[in-house]
C-alpha atoms as a PDB file:
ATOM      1  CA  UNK A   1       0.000   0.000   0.000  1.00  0.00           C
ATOM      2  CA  UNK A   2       1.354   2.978  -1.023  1.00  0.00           C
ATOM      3  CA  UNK A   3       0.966   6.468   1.339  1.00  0.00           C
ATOM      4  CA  UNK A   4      -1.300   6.340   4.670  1.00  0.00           C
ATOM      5  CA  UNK A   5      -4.711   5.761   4.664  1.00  0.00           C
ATOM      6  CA  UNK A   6      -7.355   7.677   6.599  1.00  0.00           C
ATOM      7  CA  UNK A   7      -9.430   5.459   8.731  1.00  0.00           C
ATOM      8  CA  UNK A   8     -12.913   5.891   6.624  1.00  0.00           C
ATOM      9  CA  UNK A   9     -12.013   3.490   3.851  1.00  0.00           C
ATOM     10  CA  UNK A  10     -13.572   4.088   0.033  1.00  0.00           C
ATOM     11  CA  UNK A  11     -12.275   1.797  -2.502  1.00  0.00           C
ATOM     12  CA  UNK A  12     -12.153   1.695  -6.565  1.00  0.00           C
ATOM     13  CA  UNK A  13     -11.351  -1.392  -8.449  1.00  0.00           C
ATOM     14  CA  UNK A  14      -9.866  -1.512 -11.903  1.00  0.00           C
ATOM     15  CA  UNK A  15     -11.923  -3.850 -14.459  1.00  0.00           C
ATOM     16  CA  UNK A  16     -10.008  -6.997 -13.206  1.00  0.00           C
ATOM     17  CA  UNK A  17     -11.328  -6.932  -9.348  1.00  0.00           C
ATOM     18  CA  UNK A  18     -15.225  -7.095 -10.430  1.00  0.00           C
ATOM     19  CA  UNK A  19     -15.675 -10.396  -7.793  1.00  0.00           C
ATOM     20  CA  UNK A  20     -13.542  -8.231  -5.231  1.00  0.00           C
ATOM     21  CA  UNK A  21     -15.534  -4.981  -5.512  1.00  0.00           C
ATOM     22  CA  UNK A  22     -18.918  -6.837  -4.556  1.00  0.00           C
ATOM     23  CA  UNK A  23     -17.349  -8.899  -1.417  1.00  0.00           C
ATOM     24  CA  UNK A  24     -15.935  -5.504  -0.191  1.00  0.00           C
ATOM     25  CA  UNK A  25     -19.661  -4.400  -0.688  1.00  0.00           C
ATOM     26  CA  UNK A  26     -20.797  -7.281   1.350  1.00  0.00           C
ATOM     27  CA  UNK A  27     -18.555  -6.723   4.122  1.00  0.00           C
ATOM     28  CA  UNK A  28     -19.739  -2.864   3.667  1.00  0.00           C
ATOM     29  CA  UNK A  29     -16.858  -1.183   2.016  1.00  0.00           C
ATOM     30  CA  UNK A  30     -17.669   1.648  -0.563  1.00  0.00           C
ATOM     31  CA  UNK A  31     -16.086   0.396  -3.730  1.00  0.00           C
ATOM     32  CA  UNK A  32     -16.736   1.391  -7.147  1.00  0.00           C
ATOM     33  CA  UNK A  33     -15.960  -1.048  -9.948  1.00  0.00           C
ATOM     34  CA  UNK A  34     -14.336   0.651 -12.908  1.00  0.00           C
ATOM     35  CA  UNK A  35     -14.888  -0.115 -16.130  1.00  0.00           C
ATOM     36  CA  UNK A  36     -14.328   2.835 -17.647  1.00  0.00           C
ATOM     37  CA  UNK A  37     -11.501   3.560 -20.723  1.00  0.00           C
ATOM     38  CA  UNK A  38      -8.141   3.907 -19.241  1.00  0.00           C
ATOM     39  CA  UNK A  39      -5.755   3.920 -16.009  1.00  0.00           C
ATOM     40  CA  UNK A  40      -5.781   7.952 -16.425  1.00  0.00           C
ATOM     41  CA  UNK A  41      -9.797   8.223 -16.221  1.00  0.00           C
ATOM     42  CA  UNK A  42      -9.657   5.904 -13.105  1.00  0.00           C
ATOM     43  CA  UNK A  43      -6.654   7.315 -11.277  1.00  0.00           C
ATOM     44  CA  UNK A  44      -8.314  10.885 -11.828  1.00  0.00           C
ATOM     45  CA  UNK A  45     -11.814   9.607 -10.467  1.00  0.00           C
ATOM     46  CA  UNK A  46      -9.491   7.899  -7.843  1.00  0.00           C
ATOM     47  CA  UNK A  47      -8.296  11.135  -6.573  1.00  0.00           C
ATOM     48  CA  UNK A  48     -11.826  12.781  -7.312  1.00  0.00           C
ATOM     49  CA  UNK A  49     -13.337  11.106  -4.918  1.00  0.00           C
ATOM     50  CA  UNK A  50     -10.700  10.194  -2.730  1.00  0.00           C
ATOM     51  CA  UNK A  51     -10.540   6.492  -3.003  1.00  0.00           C
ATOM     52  CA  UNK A  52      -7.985   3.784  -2.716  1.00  0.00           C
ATOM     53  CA  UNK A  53      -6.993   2.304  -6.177  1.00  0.00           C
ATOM     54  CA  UNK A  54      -6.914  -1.615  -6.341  1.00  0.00           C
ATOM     55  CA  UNK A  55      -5.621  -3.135  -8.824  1.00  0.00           C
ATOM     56  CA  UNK A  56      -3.666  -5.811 -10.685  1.00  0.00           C
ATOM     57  CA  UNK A  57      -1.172  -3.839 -12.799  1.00  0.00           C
ATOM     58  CA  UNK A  58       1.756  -3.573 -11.692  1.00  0.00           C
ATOM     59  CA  UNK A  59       2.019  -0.604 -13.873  1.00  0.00           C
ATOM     60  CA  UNK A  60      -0.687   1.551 -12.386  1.00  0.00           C
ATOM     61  CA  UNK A  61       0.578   1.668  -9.424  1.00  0.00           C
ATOM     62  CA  UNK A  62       4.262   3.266 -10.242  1.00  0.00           C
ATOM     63  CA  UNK A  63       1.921   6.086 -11.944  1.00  0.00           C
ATOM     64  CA  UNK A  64       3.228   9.013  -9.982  1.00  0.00           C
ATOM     65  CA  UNK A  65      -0.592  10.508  -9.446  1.00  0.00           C
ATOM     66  CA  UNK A  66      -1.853   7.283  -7.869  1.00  0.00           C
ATOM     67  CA  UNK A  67      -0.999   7.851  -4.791  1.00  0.00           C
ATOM     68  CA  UNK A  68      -2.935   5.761  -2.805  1.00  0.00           C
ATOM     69  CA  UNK A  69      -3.107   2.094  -4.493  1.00  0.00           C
ATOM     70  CA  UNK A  70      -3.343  -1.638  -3.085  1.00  0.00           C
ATOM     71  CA  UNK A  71      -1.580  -4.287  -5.634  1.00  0.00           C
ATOM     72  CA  UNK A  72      -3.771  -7.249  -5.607  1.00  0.00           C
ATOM     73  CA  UNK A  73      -1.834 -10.030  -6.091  1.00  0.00           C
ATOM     74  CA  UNK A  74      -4.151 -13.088  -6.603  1.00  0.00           C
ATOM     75  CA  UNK A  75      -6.371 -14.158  -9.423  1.00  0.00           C
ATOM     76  CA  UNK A  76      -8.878 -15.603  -6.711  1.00  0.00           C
ATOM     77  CA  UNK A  77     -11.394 -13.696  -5.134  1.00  0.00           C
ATOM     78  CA  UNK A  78     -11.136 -15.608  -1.640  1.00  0.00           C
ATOM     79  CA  UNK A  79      -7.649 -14.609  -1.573  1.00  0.00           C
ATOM     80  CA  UNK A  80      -8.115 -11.299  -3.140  1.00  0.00           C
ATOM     81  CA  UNK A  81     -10.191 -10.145  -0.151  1.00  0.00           C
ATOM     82  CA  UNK A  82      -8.535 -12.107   2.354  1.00  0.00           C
ATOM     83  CA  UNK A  83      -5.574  -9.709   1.304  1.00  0.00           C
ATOM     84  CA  UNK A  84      -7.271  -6.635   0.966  1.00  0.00           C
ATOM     85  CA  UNK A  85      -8.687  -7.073   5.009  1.00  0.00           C
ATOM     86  CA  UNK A  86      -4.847  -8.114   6.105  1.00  0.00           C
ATOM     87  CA  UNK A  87      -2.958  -5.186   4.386  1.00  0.00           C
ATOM     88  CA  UNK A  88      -5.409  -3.076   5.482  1.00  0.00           C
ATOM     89  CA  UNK A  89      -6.403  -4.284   8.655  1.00  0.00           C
ATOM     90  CA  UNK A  90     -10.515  -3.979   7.928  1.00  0.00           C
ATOM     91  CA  UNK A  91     -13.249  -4.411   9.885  1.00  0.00           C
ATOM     92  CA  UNK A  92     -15.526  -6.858   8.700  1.00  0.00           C
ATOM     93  CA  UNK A  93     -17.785  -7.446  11.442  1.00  0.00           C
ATOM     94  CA  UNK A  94     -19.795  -4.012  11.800  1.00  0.00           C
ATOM     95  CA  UNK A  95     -20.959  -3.121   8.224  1.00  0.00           C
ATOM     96  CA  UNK A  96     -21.901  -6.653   6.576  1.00  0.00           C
ATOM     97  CA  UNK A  97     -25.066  -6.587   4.212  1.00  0.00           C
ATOM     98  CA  UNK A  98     -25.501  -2.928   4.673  1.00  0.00           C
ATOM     99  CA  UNK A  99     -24.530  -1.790   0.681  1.00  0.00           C
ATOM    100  CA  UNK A 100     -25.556  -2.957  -2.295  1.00  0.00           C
ATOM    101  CA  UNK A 101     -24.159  -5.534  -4.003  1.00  0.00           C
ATOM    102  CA  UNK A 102     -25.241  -4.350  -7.510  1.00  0.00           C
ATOM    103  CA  UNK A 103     -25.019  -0.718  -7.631  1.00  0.00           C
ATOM    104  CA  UNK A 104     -22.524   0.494  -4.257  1.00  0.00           C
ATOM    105  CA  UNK A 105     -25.961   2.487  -2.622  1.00  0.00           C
ATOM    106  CA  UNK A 106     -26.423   2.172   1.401  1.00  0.00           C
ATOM    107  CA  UNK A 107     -28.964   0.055   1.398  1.00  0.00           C
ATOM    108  CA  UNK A 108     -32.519   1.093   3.811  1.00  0.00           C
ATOM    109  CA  UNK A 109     -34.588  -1.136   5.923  1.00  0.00           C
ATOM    110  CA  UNK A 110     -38.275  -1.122   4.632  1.00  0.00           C
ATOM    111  CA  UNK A 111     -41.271  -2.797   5.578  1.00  0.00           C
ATOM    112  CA  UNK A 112     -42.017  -5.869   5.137  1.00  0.00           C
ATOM    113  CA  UNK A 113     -45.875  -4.440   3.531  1.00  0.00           C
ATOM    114  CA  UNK A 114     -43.722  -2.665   1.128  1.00  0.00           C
ATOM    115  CA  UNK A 115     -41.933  -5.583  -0.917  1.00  0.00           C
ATOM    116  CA  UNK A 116     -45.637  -7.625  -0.499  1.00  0.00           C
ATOM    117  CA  UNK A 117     -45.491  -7.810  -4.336  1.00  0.00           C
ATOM    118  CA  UNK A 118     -42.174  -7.683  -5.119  1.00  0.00           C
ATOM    119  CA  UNK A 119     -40.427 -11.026  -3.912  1.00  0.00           C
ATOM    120  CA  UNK A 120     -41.290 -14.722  -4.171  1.00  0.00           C
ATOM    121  CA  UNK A 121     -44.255 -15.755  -2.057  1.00  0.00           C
ATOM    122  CA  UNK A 122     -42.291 -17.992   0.140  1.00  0.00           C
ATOM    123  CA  UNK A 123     -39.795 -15.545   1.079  1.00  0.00           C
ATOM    124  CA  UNK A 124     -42.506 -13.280   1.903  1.00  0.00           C
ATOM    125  CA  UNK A 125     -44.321 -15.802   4.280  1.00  0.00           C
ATOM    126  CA  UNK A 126     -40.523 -16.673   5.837  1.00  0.00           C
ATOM    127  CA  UNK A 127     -38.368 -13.136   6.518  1.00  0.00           C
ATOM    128  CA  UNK A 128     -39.453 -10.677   8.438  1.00  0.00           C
ATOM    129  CA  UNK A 129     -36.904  -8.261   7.259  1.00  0.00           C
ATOM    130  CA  UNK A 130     -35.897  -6.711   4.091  1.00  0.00           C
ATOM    131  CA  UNK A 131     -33.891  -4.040   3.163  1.00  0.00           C
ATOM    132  CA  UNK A 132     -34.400  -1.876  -0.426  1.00  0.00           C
ATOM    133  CA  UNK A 133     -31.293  -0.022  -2.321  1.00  0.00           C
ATOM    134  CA  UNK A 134     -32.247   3.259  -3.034  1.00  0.00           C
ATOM    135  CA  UNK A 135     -30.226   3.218  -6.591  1.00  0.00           C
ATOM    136  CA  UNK A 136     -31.645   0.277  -8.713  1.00  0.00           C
ATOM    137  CA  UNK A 137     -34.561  -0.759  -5.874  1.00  0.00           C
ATOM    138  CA  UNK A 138     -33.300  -4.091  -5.542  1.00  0.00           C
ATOM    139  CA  UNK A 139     -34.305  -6.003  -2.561  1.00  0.00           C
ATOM    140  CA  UNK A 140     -32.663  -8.098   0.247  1.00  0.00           C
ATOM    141  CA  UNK A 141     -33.340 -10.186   2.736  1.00  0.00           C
ATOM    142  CA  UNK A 142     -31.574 -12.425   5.142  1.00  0.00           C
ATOM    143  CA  UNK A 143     -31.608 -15.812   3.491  1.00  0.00           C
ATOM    144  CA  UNK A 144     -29.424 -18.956   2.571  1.00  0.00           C
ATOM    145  CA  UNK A 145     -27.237 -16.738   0.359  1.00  0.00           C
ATOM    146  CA  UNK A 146     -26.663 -14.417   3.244  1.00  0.00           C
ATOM    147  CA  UNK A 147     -25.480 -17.417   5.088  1.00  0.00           C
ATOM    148  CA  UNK A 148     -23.084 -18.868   2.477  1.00  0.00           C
ATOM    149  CA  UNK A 149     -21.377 -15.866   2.291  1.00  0.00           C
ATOM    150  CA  UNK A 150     -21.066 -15.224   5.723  1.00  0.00           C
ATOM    151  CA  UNK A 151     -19.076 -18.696   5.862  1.00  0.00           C
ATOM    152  CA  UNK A 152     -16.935 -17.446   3.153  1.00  0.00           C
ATOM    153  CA  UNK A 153     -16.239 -14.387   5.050  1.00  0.00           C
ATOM    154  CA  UNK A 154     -15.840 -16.270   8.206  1.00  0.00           C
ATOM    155  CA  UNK A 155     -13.218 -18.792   6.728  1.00  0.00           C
ATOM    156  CA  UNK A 156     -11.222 -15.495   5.227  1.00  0.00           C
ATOM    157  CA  UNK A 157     -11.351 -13.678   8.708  1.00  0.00           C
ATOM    158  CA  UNK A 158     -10.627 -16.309  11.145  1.00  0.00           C
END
């Protein structure tokens, strides 16, 4: 990792980390994916919004203007977050399943009324609590995918 980090954490990942951008959401880590034209375009959006470049390429981060960057050195996802949390030391535990893992939004907790029509009929009759992303409405709920990756997590953290 290249300069200091303050302790409020916002990440961007180059077009190579898309699997590592939405576990970082699920463990409730701001992180863009980029898949936008260039190392330029994401190093100035990197500084734009002051976020911490990860990335693969080597030579991104020698560029002199990205100041702040993470080399990811696995092609694994498992590993690449398992890295990410050890350089960085971060904390897992308090934000998980509070983004989105589509669109990066802060997800809300709505009523359970309000998503009547708008999940399966069995997961209606089962949860009692759901949670909407204000971005692309998508809706969540704590079910057996929750759990799986909460075992992935687990395995990575302890």
């Amino acid at each position: 990792m290249t300069d200091e980090v303050d302790s409020e954490f916002k990440f961007i990942a180059d077009e190579m980390l898309g699997k590592l951008a939405k576990w970082l959401r699920a463990v409730g880590y701001d992180t863009v994916y980029f898949a936008g034209e260039g190392d330029s375009a994401l190093v100035q959006q990197a500084l734009q919004e002051d976020r911490i470049i990860l990335t693969r390429d080597s030579h991104l981060v020698e560029r002199k203007l990205a100041r702040r960057t993470l080399l990811v050195k696995h092609d694994e996802p498992r590993k690449q977050l398992k890295q990410v949390i050890s350089d960085l030391k971060l904390d897992v535990k308090n934000g998980l399943f509070t983004r989105c893992l589509v669109c990066n939004r802060e997800l809300l907790s709505v009523k359970k009324e309000h998503v009547h029509d708008r999940v399966p009929a069995y997961t209606y009759s089962t949860q009692s609590k759901f949670y909407e992303c204000p971005g692309c409405g998508r809706i969540y709920w704590p079910g057996t995918h929750k759990d799986s990756m909460m075992e992935v997590i687990s395995s990575i953290t302890d």
